[in-house]
Protein backbone atom coordinates (compact mmCIF):
# COMPACT_ATOMS: atom_id res chain seq x y z
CA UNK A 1 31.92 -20.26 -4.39
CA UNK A 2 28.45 -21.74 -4.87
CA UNK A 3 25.39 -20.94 -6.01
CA UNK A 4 21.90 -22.23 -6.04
CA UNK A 5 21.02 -23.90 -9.39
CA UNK A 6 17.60 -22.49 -11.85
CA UNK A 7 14.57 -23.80 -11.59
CA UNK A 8 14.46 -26.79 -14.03
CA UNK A 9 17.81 -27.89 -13.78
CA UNK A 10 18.63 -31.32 -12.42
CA UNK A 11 19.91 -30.34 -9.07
CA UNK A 12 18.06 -27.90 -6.63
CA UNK A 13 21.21 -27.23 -4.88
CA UNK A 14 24.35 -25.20 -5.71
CA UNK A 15 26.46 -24.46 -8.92
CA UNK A 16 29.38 -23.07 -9.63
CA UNK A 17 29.57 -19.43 -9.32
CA UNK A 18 32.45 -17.70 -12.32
CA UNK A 19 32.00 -14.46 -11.25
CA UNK A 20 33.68 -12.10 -8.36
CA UNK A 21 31.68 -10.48 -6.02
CA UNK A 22 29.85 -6.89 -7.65
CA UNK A 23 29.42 -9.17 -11.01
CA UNK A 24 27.28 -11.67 -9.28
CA UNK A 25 28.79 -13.93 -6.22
CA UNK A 26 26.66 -14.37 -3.13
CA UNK A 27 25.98 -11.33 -1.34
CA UNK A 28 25.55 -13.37 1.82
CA UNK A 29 27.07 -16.23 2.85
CA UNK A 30 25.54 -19.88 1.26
CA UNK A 31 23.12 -22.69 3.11
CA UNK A 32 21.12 -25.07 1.58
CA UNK A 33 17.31 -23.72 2.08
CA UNK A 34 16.96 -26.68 3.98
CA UNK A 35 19.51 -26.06 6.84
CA UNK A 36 17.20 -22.59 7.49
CA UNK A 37 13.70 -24.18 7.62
CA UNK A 38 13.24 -23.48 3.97
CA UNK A 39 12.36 -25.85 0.87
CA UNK A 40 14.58 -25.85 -2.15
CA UNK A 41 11.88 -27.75 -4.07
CA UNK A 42 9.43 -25.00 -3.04
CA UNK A 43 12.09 -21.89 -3.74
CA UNK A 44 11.92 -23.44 -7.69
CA UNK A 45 8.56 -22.37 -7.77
CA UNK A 46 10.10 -18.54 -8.09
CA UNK A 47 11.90 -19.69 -11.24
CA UNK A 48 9.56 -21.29 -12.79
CA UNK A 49 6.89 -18.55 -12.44
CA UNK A 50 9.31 -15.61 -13.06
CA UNK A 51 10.20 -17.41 -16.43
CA UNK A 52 6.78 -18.30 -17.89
CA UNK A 53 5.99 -13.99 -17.22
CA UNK A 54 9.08 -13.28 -19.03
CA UNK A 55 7.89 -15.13 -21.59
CA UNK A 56 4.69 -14.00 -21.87
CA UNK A 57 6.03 -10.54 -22.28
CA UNK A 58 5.33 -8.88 -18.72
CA UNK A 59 9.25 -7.55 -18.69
CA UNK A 60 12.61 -8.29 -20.10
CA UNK A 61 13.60 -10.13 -17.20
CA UNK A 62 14.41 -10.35 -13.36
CA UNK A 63 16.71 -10.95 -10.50
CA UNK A 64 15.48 -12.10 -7.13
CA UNK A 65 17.73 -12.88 -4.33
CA UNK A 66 16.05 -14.46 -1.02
CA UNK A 67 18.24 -14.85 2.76
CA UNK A 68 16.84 -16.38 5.71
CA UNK A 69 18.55 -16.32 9.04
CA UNK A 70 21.28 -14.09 7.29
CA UNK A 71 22.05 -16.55 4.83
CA UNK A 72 21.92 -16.71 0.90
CA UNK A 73 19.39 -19.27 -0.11
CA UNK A 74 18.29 -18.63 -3.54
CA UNK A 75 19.78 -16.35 -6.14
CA UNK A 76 18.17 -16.29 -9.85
CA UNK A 77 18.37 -13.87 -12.89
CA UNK A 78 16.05 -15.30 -15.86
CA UNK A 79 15.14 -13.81 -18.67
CA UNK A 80 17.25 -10.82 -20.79
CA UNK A 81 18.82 -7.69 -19.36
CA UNK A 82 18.96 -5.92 -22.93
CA UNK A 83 17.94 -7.04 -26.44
CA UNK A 84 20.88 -8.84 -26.53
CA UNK A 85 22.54 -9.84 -23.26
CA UNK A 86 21.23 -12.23 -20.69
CA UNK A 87 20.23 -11.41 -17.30
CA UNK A 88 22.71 -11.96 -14.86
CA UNK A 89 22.58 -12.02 -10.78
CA UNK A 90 25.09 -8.62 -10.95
CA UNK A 91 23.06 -6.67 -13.60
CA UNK A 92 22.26 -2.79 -12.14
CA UNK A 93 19.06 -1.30 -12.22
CA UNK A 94 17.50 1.90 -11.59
CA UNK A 95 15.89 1.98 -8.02
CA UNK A 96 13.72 4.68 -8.24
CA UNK A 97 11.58 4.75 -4.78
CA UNK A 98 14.39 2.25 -3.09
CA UNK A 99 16.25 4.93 -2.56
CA UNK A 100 14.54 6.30 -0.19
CA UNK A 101 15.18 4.29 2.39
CA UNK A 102 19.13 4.43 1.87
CA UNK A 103 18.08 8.40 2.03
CA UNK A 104 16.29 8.11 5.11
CA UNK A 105 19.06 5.76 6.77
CA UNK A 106 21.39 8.96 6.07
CA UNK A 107 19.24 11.31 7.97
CA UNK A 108 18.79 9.02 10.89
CA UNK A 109 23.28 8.77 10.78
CA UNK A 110 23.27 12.15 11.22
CA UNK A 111 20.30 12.08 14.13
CA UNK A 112 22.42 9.66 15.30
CA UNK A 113 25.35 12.09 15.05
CA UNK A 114 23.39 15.01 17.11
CA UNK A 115 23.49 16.92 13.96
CA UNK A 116 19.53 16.72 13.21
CA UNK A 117 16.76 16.21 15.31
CA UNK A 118 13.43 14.95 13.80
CA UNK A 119 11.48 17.63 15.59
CA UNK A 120 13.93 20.13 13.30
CA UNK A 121 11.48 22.50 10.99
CA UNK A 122 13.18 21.95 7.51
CA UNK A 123 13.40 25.72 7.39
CA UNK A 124 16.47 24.68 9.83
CA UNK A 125 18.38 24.09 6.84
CA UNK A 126 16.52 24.84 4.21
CA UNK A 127 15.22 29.17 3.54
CA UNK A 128 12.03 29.87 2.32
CA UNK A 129 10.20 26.54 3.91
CA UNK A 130 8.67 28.29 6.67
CA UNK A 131 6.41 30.76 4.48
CA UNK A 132 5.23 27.57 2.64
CA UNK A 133 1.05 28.00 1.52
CA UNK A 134 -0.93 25.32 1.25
CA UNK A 135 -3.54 24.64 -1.63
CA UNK A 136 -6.58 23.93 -0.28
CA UNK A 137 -8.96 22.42 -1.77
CA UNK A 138 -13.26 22.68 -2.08
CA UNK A 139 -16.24 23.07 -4.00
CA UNK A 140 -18.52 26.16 -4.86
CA UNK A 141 -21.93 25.90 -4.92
CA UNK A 142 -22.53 24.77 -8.16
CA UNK A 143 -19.76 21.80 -7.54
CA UNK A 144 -16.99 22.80 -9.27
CA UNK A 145 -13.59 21.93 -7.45
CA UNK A 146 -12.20 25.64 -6.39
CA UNK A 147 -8.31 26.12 -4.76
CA UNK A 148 -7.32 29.10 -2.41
CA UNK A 149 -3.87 29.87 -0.67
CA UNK A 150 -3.54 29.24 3.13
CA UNK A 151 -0.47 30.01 5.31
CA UNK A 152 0.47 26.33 6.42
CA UNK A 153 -0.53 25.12 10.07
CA UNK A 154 2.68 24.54 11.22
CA UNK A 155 6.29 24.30 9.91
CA UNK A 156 7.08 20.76 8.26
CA UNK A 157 9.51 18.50 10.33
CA UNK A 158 12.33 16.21 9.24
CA UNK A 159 10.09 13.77 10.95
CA UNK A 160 7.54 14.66 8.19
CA UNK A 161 9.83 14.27 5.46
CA UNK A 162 10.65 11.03 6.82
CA UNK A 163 7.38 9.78 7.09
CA UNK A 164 5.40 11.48 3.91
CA UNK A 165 3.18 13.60 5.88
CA UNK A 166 5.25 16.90 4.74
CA UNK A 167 1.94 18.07 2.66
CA UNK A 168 4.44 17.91 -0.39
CA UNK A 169 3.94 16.02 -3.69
CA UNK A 170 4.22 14.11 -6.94
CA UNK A 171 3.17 16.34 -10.18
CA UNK A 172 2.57 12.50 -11.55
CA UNK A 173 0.75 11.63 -8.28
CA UNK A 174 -2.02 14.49 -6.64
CA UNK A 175 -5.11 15.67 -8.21
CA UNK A 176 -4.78 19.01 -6.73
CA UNK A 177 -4.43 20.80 -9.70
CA UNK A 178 -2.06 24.11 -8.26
CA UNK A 179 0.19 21.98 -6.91
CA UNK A 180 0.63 19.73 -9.87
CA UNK A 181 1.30 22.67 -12.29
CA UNK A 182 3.47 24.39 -9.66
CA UNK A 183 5.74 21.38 -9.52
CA UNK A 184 5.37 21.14 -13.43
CA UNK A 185 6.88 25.31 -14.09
CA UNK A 186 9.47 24.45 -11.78
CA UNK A 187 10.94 21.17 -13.42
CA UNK A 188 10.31 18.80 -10.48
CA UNK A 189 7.22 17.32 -12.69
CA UNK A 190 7.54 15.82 -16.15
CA UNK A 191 4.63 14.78 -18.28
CA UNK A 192 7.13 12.72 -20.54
CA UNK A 193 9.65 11.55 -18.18
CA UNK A 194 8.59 10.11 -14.54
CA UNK A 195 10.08 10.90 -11.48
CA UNK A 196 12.80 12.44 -13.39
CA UNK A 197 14.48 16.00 -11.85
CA UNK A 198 18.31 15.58 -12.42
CA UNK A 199 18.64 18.58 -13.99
CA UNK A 200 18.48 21.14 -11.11
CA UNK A 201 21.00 21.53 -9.28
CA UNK A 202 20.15 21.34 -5.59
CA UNK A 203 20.16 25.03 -4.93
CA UNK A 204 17.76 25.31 -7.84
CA UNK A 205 15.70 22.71 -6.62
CA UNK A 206 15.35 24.47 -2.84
CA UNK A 207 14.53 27.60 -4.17
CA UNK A 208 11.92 26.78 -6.61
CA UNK A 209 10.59 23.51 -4.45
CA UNK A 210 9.69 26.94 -1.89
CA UNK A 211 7.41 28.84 -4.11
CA UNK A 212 5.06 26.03 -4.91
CA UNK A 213 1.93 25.01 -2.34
CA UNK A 214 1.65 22.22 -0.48
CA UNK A 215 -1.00 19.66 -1.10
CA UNK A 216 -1.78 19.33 2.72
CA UNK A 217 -1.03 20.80 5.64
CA UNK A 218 2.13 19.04 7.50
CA UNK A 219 1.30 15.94 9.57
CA UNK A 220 -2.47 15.97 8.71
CA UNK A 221 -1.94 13.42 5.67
CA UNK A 222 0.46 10.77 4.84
CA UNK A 223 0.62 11.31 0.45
CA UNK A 224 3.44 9.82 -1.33
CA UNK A 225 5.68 12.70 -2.00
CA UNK A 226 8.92 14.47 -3.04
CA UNK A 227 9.62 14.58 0.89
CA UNK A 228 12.34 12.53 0.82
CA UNK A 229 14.17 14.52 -2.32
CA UNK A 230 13.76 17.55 0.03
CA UNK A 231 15.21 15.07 2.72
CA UNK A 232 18.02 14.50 0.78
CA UNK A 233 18.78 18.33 0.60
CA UNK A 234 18.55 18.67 4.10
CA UNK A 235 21.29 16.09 4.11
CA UNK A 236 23.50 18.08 2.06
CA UNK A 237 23.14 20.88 4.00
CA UNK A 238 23.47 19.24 7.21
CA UNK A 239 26.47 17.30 6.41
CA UNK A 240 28.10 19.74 4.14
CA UNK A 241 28.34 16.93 1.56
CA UNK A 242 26.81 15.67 -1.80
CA UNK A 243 24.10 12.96 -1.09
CA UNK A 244 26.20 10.40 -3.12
CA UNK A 245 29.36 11.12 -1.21
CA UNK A 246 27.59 10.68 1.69
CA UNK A 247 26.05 7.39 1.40
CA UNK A 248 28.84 6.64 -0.69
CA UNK A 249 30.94 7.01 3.02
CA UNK A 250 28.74 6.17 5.23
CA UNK A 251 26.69 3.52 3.95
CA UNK A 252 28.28 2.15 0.66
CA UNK A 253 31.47 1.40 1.76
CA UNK A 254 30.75 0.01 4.89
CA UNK A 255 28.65 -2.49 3.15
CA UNK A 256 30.49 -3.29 0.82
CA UNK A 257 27.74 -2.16 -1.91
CA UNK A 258 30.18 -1.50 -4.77
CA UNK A 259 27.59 -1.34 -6.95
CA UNK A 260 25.28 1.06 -5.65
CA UNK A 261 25.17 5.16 -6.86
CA UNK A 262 23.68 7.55 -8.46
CA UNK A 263 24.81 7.33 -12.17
CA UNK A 264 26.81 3.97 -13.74
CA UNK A 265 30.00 4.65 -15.03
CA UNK A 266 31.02 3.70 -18.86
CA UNK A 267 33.01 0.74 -17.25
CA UNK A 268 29.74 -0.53 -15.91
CA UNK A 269 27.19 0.22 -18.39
CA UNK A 270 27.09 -3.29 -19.84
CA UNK A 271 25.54 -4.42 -16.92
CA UNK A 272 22.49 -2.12 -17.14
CA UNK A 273 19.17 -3.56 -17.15
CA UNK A 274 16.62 -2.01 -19.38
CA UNK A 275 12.78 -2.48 -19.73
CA UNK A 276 10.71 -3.50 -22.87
CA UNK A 277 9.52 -1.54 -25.26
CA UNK A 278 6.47 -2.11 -24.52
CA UNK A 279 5.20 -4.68 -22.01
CA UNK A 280 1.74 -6.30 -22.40
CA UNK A 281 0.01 -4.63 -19.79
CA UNK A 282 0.11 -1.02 -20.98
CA UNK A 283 1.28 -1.51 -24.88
CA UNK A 284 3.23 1.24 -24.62
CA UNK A 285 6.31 2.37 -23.61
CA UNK A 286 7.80 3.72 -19.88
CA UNK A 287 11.36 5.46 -20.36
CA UNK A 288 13.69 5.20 -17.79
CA UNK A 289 15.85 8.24 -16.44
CA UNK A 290 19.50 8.26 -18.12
CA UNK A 291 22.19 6.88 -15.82
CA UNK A 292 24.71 6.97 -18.10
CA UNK A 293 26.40 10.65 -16.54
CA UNK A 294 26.01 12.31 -12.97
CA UNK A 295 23.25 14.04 -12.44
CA UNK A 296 23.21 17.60 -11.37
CA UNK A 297 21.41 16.63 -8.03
CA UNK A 298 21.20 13.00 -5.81
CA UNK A 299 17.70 12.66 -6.16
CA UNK A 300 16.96 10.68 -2.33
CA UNK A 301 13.31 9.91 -3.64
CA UNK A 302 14.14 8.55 -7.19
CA UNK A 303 17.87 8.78 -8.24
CA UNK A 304 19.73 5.87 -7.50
CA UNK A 305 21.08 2.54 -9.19
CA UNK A 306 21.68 -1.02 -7.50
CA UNK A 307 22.18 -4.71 -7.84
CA UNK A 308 20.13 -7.71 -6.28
CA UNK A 309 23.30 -8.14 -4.12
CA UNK A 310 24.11 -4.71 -2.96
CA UNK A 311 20.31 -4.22 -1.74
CA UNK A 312 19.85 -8.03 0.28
CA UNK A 313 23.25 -6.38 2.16
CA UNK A 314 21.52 -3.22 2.77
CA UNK A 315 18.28 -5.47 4.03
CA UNK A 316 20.46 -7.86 6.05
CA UNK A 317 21.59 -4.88 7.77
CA UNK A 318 18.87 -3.48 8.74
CA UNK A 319 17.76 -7.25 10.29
CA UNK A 320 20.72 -7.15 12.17
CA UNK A 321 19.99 -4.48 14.04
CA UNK A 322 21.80 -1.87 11.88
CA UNK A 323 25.41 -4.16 11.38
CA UNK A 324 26.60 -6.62 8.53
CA UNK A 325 30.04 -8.35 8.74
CA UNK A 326 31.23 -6.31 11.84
CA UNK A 327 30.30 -2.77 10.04
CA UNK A 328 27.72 -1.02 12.62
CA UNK A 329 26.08 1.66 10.04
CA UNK A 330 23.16 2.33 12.69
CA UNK A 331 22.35 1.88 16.09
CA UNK A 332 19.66 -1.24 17.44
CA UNK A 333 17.14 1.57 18.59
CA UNK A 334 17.54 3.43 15.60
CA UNK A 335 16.02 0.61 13.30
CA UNK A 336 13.51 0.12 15.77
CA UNK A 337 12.42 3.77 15.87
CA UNK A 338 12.77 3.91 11.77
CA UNK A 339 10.04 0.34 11.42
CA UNK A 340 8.08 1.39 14.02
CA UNK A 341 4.74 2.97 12.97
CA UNK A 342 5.13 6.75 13.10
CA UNK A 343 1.28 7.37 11.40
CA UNK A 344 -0.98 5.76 14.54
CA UNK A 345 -4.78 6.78 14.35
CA UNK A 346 -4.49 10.57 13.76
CA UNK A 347 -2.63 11.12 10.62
CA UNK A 348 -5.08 9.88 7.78
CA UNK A 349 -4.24 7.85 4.94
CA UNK A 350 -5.69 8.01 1.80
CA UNK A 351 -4.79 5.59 0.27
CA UNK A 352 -2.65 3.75 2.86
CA UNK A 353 1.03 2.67 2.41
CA UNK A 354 0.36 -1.09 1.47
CA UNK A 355 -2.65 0.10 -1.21
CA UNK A 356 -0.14 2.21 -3.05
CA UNK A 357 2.56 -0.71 -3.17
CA UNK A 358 0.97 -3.61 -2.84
CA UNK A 359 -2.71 -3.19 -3.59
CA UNK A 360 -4.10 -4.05 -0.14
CA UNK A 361 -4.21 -2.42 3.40
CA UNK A 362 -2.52 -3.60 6.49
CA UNK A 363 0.78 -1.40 6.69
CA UNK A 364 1.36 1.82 8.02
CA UNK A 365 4.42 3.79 7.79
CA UNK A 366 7.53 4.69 9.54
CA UNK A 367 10.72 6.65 9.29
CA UNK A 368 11.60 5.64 5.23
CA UNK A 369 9.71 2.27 5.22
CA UNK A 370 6.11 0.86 5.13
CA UNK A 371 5.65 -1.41 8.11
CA UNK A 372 3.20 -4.09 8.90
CA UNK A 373 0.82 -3.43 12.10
CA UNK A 374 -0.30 -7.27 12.08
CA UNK A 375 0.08 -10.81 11.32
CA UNK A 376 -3.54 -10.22 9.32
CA UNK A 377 -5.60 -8.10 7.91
CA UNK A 378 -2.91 -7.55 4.29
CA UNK A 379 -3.72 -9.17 1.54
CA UNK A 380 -0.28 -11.27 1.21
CA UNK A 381 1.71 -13.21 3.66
CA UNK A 382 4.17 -11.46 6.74
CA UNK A 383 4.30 -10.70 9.84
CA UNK A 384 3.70 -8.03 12.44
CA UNK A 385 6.93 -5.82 12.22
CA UNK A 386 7.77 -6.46 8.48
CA UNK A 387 8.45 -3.69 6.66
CA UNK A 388 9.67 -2.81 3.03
CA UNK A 389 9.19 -0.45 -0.30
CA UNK A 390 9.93 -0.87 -3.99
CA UNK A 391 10.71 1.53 -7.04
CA UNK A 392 8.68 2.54 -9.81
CA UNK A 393 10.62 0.38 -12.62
CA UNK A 394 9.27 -2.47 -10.67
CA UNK A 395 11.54 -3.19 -7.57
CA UNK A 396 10.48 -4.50 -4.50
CA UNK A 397 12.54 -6.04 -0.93
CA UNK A 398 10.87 -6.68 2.43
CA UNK A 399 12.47 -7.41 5.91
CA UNK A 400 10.60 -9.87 7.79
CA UNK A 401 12.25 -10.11 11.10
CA UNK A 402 9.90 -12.32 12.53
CA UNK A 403 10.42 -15.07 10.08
CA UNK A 404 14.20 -13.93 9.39
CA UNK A 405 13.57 -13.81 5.76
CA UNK A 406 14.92 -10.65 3.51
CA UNK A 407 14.42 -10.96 -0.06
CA UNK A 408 15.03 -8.45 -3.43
CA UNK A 409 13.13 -8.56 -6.58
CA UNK A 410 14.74 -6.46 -9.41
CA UNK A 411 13.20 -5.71 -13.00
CA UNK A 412 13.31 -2.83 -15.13
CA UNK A 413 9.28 -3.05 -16.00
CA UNK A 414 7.48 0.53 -14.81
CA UNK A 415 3.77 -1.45 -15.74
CA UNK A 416 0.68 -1.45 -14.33
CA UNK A 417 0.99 -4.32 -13.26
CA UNK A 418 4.01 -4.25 -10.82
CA UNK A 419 2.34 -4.64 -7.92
CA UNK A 420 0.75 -8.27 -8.99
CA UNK A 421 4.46 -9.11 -9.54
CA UNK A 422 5.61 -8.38 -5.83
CA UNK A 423 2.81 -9.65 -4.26
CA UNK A 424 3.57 -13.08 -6.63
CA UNK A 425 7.28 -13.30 -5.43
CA UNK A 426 6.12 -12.76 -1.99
CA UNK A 427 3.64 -15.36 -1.70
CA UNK A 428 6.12 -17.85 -3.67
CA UNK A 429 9.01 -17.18 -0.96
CA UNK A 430 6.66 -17.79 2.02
CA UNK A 431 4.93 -20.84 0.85
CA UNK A 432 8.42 -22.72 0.46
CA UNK A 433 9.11 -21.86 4.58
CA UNK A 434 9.02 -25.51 6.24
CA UNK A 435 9.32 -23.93 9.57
């Protein structure tokens, strides 16, 4: 099997590739960037970039797989997975918000099933979510910022928790003040820990996720939420199965993804990335949930681990139409329905999808994904129809199906500055397209 060479190496071609597939092989099959209307000269440019930040001290190190036209042309680790072992294309690495979309893709099996319909009210499956309050927010006369309980609107949908406009929350994300410590008594929010709640067990976490307010009333707002955790319970109880089992069956397998889960076992732990102690941005340090044991719940928001390889599968999948290697995981019309934009003009965004990730506007949101309305008006290059998300630790992956490019970054580097590292990788992949 080949493999293409490192920036700065003689040949801009292929290597030898030592390793089986699930500890680094090609998760696609090979072609030259040149038989695809890409430039293999241009590609280097990744490298060479990716190694000066390492470097400098902006993370530990990286893995970034690009495919166009569903094939493999350019695979790189550089840098250092640990302290001591060298990054490698089949290191793991904790997902965070790229789980989601595997989450959402399991709802939409079982819409596909006739088991859930978005229009559902997650009180369907769920008790105690249709006597949510919302926490509504305003100012007295003298301008201080006052709160009062409201019965919600109307019912949130699965289509809500799809789509973040649920009027749930992050404790590390909303300013509304009831909410935030609501989420905080309850566990779902830790001030020293990040998107960390593995230690409720998903009856625990339905219960208690009922007595707090909402930030919003549902489908009024799109605000980046624990929607698709709650999504992931809704799963559960529609399927009668564990979140992990479930992908694990339905979307895992399939796949192929053998590297993909919720926890790493001991057998697997020495290929776990982990982040600086402190990168150069922030001086400090971001710790990483423990993946080392299963967690008491599948967290569909944050939870899950992958490899470079086992997500550019998932991505080529969802280019195909929902199929990879003859394994149909989803309809056509279901991916179209899950990239289209489900926000239009009358839910409001503040800020909108693309700000949060990327830092600029120009991409609404669908069912699990961010998608691109236009050609312009974003900040970095794609097309109309694009979509993509990334993870808090600094992941990132886009489907462009216009250009038939799908590409993975991976580092373990929760900084400030993550965004200017997927917008850099993104710009760098399109400028080597020759046509």
């Amino acid at each position: 099997m080949m493999l293409f060479n490192r920036a700065g190496a003689a040949l801009t071609g292929f290597v030898l590739v030592l390793c089986a597939w699930g500890l680094g092989a090609q998760p696609l099959p090979l072609a030259k960037p040149e038989q695809v209307g890409m430039s293999a000269q241009r590609l280097a440019k990744v490298s060479e970039v990716l190694k000066k930040e390492v470097a400098d001290g902006s993370f530990r190190g990286a893995v970034v797989m690009v495919a166009r036209k569903g094939k493999l042309v350019y695979q790189d680790a550089v840098g250092m997975q640990t302290a001591s072992a060298k990054m490698t294309t089949g290191s793991i690495f904790r997902i965070y918000s790229m789980t989601k979309p595997l989450a959402s893709v399991a709802a939409m099996m079982l819409v596909e099933d006739g088991t859930i319909q978005l229009t559902d009210p997650v009180s369907k499956f769920l008790p105690g979510f249709d006597k949510l309050q919302v926490s509504v927010q305003s100012k007295d006369a003298a301008g201080n910022t006052t709160y009062a309980l409201v019965p919600q609107e109307r019912q949130m949908t699965v289509q809500d928790l799809l789509r973040h406009t649920s009027g749930l929350a992050y404790g590390e994300i909303t300013q509304n003040m009831p909410v935030k410590e609501g989420l905080e008594k309850i566990g779902a929010y830790r001030k020293d820990m990040d998107y960390e709640a593995r230690n409720m067990t998903p009856a625990e976490q339905i219960e208690r996720m009922a007595g707090v307010p909402l930030a919003f009333h549902p489908g009024t707002i799109w605000h980046y939420s624990l929607s698709v955790d709650v999504l992931g319970r809704v799963v559960e109880r529609a399927s009668g199965k564990r979140l992990a089992e479930f992908l694990e069956e339905r979307l895992f397998k399939p796949l192929k993804m053998t590297d993909s889960a919720f926890w790493v076992p001991a057998g697997k732990m020495s290929r776990l990335a982990e982040s600086l102690e402190k990168d150069r941005f922030a001086g400090r340090p971001f710790p990483l949930i423990d993946v080392s044991a299963p967690p008491k719940n599948d967290s569909g928001g944050a939870g899950a681990v992958s490899t470079a390889a086992d997500y550019l599968r998932f991505c080529q999948m969802m280019m195909n139409g929902g199929t990879l290697d003859g394994a149909r995981v989803l309809s056509r019309t279901t991916v179209k329905l899950m990239t289209s934009d489900h926000l239009g003009d009358f839910i409001r965004q503040t800020p909108q999808p693309g700000e949060l990730l990327l830092g600029t506007k120009g991409y609404s949101f669908g069912l699990g994904f961010a998608v691109r309305a236009g050609d312009g008006v974003a900040g970095v290059p794609g097309s109309a129809g694009e979509y993509m998300w990334a993870g808090y630790a600094g992941t990132y992956f886009w489907v462009d199906p216009k250009e038939q490019v799908t590409a993975v970054l991976m580092t373990q580097a929760a900084s400030p500055q993550r965004a200017y590292f997927r917008k850099l990788v993104k710009q760098l992949v399109y400028q080597a397209i020759t046509d």
